[in-house]
C-alpha atoms as a PDB file:
ATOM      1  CA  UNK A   1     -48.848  -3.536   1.891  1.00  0.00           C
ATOM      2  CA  UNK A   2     -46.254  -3.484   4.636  1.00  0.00           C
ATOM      3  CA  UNK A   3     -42.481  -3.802   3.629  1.00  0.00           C
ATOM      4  CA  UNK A   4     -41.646  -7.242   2.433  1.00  0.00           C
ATOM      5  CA  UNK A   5     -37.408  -7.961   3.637  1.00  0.00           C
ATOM      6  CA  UNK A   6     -35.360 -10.895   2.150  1.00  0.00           C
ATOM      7  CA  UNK A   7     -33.830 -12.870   4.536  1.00  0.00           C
ATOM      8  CA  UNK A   8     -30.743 -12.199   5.789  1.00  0.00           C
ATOM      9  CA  UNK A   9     -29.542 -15.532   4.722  1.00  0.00           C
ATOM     10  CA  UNK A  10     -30.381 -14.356   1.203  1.00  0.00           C
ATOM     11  CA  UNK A  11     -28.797 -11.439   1.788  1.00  0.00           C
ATOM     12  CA  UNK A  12     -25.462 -13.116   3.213  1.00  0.00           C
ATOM     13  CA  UNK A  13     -25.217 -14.893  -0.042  1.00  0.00           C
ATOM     14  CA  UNK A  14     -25.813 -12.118  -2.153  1.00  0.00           C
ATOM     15  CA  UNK A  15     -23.201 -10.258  -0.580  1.00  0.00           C
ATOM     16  CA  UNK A  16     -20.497 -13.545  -0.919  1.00  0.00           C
ATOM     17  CA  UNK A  17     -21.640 -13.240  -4.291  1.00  0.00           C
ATOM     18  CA  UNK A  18     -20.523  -9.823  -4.914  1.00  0.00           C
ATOM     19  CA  UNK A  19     -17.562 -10.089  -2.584  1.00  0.00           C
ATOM     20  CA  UNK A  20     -16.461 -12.963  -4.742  1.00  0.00           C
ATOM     21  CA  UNK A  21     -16.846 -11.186  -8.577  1.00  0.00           C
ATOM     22  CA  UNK A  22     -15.195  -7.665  -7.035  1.00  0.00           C
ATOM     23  CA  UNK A  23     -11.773 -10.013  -6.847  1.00  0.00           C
ATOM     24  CA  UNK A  24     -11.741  -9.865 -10.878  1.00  0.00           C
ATOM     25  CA  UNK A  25     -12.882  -6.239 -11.156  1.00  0.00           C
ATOM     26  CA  UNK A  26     -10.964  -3.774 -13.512  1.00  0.00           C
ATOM     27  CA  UNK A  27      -8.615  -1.827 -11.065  1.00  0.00           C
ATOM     28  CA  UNK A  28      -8.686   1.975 -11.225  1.00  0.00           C
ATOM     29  CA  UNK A  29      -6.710   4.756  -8.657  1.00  0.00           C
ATOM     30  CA  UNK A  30      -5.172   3.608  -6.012  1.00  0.00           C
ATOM     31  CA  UNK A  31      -5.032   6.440  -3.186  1.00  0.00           C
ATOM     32  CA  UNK A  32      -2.595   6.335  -0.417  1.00  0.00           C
ATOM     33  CA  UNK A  33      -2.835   2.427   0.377  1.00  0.00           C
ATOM     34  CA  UNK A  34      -6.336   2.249  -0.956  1.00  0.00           C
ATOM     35  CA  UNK A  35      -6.959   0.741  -3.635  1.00  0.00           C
ATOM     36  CA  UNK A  36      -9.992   0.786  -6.090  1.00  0.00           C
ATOM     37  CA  UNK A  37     -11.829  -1.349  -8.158  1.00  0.00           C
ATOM     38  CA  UNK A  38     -14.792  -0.588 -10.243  1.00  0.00           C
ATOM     39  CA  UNK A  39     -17.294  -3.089 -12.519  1.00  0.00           C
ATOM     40  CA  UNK A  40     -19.390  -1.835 -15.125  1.00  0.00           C
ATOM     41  CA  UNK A  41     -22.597  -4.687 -16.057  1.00  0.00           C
ATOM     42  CA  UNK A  42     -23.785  -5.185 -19.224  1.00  0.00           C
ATOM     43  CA  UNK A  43     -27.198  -4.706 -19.597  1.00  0.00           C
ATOM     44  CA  UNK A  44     -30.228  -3.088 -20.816  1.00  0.00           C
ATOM     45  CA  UNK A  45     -30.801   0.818 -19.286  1.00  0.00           C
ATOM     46  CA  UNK A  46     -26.766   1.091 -18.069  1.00  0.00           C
ATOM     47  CA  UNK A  47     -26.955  -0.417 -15.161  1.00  0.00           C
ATOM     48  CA  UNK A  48     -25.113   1.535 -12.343  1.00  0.00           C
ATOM     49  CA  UNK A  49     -21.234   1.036 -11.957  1.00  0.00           C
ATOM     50  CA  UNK A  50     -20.625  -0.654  -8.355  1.00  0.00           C
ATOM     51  CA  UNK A  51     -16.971   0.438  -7.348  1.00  0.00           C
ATOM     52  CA  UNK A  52     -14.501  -1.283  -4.717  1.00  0.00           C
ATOM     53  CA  UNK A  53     -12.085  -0.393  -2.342  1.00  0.00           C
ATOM     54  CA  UNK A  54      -9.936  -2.498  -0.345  1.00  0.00           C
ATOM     55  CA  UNK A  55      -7.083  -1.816   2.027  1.00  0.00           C
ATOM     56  CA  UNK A  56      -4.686  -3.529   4.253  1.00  0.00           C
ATOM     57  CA  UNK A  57      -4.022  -3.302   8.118  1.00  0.00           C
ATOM     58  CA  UNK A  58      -1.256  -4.376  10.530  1.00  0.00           C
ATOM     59  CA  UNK A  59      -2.702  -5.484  13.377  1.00  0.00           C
ATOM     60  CA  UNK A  60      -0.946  -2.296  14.884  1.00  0.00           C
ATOM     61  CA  UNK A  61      -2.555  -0.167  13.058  1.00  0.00           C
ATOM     62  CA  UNK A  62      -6.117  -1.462  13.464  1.00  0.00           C
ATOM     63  CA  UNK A  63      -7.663  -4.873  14.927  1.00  0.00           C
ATOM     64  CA  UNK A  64     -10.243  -7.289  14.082  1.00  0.00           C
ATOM     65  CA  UNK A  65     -12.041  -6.458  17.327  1.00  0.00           C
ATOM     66  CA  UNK A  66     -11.926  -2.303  16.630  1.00  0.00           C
ATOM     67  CA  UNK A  67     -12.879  -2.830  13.130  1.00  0.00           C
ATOM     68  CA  UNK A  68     -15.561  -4.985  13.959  1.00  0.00           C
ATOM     69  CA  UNK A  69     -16.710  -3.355  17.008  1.00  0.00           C
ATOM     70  CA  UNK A  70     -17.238  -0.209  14.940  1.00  0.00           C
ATOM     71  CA  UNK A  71     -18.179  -1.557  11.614  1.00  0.00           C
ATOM     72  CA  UNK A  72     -20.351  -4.401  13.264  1.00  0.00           C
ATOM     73  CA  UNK A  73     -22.157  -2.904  15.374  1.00  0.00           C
ATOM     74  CA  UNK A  74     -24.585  -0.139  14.598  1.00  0.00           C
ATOM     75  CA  UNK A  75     -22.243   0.809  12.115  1.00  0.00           C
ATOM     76  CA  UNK A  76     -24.267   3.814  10.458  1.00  0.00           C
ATOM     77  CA  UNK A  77     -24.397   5.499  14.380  1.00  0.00           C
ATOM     78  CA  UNK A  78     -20.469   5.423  13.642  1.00  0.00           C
ATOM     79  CA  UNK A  79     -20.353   6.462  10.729  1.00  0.00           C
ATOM     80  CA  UNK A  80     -21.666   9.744  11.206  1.00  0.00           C
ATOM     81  CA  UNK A  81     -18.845  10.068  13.353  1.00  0.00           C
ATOM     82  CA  UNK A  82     -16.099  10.115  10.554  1.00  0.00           C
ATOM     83  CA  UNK A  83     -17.823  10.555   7.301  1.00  0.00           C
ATOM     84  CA  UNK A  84     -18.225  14.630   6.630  1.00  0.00           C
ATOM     85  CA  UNK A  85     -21.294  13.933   4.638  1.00  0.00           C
ATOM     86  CA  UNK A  86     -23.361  12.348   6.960  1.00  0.00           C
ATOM     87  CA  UNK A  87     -25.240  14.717   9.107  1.00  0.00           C
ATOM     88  CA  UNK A  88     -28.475  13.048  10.208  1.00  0.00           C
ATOM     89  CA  UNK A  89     -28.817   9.287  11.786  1.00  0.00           C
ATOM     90  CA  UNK A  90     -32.033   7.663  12.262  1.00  0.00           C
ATOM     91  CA  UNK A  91     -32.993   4.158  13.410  1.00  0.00           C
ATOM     92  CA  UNK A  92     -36.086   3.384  11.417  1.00  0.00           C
ATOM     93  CA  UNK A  93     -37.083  -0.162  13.017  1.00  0.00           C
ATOM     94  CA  UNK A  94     -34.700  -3.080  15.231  1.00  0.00           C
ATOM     95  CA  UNK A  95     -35.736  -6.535  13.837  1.00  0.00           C
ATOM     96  CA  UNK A  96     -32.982  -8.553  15.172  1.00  0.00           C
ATOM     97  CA  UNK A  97     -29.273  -7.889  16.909  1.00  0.00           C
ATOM     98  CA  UNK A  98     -28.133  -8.894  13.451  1.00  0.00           C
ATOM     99  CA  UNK A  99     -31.044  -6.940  11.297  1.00  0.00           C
ATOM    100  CA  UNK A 100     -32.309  -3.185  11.462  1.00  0.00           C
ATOM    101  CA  UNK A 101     -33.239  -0.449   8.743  1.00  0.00           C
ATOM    102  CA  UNK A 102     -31.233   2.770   9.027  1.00  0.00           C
ATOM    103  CA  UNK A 103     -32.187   6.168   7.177  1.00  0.00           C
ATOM    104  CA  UNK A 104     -29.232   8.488   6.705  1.00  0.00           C
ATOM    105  CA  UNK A 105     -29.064  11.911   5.954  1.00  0.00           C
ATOM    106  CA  UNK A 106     -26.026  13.390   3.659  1.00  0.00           C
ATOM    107  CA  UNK A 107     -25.257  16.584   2.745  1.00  0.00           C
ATOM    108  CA  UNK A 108     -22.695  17.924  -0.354  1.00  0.00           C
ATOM    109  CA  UNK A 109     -21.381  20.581  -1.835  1.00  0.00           C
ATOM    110  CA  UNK A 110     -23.216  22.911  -4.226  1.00  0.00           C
ATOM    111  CA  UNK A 111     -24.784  22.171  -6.878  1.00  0.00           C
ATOM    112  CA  UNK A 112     -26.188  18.884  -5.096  1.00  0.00           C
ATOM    113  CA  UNK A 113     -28.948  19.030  -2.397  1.00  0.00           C
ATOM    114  CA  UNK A 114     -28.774  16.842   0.221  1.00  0.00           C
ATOM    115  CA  UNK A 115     -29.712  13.343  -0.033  1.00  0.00           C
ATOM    116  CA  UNK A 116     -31.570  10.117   2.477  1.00  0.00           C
ATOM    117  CA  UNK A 117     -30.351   6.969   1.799  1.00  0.00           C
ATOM    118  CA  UNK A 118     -33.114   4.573   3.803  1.00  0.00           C
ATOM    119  CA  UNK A 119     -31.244   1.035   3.868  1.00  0.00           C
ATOM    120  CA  UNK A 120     -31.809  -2.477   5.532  1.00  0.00           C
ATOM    121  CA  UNK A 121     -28.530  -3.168   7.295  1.00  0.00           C
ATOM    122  CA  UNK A 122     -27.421  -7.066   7.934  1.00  0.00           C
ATOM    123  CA  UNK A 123     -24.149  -8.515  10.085  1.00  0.00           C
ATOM    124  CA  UNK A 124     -22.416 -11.645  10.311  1.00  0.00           C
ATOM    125  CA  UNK A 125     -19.616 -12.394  12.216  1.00  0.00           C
ATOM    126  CA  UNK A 126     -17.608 -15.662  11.378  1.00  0.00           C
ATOM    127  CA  UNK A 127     -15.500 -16.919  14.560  1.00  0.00           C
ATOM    128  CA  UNK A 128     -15.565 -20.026  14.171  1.00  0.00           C
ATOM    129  CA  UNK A 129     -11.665 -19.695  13.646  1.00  0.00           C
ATOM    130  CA  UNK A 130     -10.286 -17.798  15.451  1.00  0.00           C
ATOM    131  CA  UNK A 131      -7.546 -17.106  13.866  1.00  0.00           C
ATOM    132  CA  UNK A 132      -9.097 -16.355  10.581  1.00  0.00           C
ATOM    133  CA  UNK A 133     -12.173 -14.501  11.481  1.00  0.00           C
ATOM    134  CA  UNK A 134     -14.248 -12.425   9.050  1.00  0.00           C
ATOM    135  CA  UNK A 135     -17.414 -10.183   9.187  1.00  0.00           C
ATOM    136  CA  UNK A 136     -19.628  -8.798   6.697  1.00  0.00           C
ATOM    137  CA  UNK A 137     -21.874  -5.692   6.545  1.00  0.00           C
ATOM    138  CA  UNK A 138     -25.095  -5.985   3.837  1.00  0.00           C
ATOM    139  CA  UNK A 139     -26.877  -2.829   3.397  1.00  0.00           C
ATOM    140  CA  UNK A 140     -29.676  -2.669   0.662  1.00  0.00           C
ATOM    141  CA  UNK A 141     -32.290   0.039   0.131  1.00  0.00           C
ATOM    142  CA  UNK A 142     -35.981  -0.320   1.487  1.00  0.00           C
ATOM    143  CA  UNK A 143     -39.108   1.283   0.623  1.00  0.00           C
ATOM    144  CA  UNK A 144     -41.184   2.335   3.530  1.00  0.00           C
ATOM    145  CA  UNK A 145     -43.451   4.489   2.053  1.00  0.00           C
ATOM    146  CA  UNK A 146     -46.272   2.198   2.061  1.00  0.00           C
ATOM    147  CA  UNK A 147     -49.627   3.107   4.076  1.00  0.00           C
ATOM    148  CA  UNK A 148     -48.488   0.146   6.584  1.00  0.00           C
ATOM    149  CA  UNK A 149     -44.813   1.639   7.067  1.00  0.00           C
ATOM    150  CA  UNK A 150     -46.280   5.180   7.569  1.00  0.00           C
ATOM    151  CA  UNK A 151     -44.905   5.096  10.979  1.00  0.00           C
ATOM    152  CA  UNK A 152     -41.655   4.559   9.609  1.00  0.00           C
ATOM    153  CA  UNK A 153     -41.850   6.751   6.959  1.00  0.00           C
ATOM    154  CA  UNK A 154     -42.547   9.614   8.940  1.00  0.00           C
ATOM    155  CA  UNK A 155     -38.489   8.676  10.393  1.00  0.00           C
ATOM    156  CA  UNK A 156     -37.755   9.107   6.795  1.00  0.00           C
ATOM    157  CA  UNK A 157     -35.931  12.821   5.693  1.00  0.00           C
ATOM    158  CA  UNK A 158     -36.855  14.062   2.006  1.00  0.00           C
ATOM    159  CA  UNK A 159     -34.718  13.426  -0.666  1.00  0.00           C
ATOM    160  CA  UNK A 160     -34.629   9.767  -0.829  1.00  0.00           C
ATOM    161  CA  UNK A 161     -31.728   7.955  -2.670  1.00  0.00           C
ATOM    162  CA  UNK A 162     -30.827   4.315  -3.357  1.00  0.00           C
ATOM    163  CA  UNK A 163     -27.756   2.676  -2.456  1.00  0.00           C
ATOM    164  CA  UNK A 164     -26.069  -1.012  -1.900  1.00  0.00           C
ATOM    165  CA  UNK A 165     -23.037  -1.704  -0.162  1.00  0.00           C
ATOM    166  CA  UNK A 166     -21.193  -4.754   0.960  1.00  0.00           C
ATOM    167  CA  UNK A 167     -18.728  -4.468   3.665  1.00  0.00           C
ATOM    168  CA  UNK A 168     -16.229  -7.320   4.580  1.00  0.00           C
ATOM    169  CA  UNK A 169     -13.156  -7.024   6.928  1.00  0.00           C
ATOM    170  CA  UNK A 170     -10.605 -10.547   7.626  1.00  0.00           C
ATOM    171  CA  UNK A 171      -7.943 -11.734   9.087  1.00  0.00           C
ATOM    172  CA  UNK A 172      -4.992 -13.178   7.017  1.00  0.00           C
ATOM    173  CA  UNK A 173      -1.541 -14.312   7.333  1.00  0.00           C
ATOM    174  CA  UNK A 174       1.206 -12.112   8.974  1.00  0.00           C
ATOM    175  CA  UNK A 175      -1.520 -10.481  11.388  1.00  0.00           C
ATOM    176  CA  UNK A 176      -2.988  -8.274   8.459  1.00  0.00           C
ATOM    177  CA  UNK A 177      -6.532  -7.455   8.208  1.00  0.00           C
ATOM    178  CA  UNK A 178      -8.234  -6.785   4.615  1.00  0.00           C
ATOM    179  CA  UNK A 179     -10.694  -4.241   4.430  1.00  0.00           C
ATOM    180  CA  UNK A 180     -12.962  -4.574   1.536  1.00  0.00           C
ATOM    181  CA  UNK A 181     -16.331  -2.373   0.131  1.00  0.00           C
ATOM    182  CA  UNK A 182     -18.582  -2.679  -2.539  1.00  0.00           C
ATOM    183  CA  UNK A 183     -21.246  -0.171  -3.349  1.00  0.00           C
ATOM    184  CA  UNK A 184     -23.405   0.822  -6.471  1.00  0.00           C
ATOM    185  CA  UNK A 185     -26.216   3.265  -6.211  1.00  0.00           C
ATOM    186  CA  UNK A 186     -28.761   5.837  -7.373  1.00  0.00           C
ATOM    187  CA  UNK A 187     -27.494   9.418  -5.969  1.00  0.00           C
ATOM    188  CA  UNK A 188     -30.415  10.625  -8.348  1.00  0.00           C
ATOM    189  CA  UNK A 189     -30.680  14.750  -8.720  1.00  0.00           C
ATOM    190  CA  UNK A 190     -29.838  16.739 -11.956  1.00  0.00           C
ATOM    191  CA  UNK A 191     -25.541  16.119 -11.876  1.00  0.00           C
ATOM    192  CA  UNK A 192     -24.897  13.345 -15.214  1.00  0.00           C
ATOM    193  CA  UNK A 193     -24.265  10.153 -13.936  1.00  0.00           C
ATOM    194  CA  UNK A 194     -20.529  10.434 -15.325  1.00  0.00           C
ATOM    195  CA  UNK A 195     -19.765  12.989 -13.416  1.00  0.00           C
ATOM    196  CA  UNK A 196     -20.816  11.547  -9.870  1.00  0.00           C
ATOM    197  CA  UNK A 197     -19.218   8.045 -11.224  1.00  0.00           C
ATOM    198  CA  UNK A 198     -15.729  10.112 -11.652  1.00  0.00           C
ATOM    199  CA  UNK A 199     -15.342  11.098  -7.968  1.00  0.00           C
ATOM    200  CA  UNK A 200     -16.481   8.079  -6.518  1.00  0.00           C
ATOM    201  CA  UNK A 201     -13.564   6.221  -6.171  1.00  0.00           C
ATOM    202  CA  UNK A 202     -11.921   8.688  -4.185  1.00  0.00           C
ATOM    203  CA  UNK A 203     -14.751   9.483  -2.594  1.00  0.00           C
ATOM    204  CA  UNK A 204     -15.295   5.802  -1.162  1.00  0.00           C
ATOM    205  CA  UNK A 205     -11.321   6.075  -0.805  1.00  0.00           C
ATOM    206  CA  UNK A 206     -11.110   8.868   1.769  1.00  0.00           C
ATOM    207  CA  UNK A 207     -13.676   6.446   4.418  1.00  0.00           C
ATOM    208  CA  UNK A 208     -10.539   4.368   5.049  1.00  0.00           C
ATOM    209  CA  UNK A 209      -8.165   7.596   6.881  1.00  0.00           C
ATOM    210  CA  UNK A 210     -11.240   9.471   7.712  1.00  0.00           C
ATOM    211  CA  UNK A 211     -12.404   5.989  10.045  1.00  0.00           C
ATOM    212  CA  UNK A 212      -8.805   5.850  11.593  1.00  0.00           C
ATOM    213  CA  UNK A 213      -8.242   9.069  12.188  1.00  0.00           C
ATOM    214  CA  UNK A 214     -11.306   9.292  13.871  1.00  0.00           C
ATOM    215  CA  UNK A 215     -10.402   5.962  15.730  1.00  0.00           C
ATOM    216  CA  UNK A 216      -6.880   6.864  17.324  1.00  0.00           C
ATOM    217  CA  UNK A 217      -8.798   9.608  18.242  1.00  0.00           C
ATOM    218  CA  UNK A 218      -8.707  12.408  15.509  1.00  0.00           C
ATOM    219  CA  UNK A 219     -11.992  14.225  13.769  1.00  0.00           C
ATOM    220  CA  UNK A 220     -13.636  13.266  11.092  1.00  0.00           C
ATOM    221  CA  UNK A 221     -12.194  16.117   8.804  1.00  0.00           C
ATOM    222  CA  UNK A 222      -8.366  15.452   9.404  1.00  0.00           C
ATOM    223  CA  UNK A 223      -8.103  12.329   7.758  1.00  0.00           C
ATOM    224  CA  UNK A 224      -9.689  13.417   4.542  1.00  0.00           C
ATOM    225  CA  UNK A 225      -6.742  14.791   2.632  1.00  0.00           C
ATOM    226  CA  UNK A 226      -5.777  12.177   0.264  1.00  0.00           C
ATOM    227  CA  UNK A 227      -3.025  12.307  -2.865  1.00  0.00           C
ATOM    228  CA  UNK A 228      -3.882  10.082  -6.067  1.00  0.00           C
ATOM    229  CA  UNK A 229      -1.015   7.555  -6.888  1.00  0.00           C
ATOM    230  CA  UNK A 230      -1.376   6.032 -10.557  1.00  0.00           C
ATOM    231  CA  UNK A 231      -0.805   2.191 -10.778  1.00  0.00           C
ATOM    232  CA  UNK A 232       2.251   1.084 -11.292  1.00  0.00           C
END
């Protein structure tokens, strides 16, 4: 049985949905002029921590238009581009300008072997104000290992891993733009889940000088030093 997608109107509100709790997340680190937010649900199993970042732009500093040229359109193919980790991009399948499934290839340091992280990416771009424009970036993990997706599995690197992330960028008073991600995930391998929750902040942290370095021009590896400030 062949891959079965939620819409991407389904998706959209989803990702409002999580959008809208990370406002009353417990903050943690803030690094540079990044801050970070993490949630832990209750549950049965211990569900997986999803963790928040959010910065703020002048307009000099970064548009609307860059951010969403780079973040809105085939975003992973860009990402490769200033995230150190990311070695492999592959477009698994195009199903509309607003809808395609991405596999990505990541590498890391010793002990951990590289991972895939196969997702189902969604965009939305509101303009209907133009002076208060936002955009949003769903991606969800998709199985395509089914007999009917073997020609997309086949795309597929070994080493699968799950991960969601929710990407939203707007425009606000005094020409500043907020940048704000959610993600949660399965990195799986042998490391304890505490110890790969510990870094992430940072981790998710360093995206944010890595993507303007990289934007104004610099290489994905300059950006990447980053000091930890502790809340005030």
């Amino acid at each position: 049985r062949s891959v079965e997608l939620p819409s991407a109107e389904t998706l959209l509100q989803d990702g409002e949905l999580v959008l809208e709790s990370s406002l009353s997340w417990k903050q943690g680190r803030t690094f540079n002029r990044v801050k970070t937010y993490y949630h832990k649900p209750a549950g049965p199993g211990r569900p997986n921590t999803w963790f928040c970042r959010v910065s703020e732009h002048q307009r000099e500093e970064v548009s609307f238009e860059q951010l969403w040229e780079k973040l809105g359109k085939d975003k992973v193919l860009k990402e490769k581009e200033y995230i150190p980790e990311v070695k492999k991009v592959t477009h698994i399948k195009y199903i509309s300008d607003s809808q395609s499934i991405w596999s990505m290839y990541y590498t890391f340091p010793p002990p951990l072997s590289p991972r895939v992280f196969t997702v189902l990416q969604v965009v939305h771009l509101n303009d209907s104000n133009p002076n208060e424009r936002t955009g949003i970036i769903i991606s969800i993990p998709v199985d395509v290992s089914s007999p009917e997706d073997k020609n997309l599995a086949e795309l597929e690197e070994r080493g699968k891993r799950e991960v969601c992330c929710v990407e939203h960028i707007k425009e606000m008073a005094g020409d500043i733009i907020e940048w704000r991600m959610a993600t949660c995930g399965d990195p799986g391998g042998f490391i304890p889940r505490f110890v790969v929750e510990k870094t992430m902040a940072m981790r998710i942290a360093e995206d944010v000088p890595n993507f303007l370095s990289w934007l104004h021009g610099g290489s994905k590896d300059e950006g990447s030093e980053l000091k930890c400030h502790p809340n005030n």
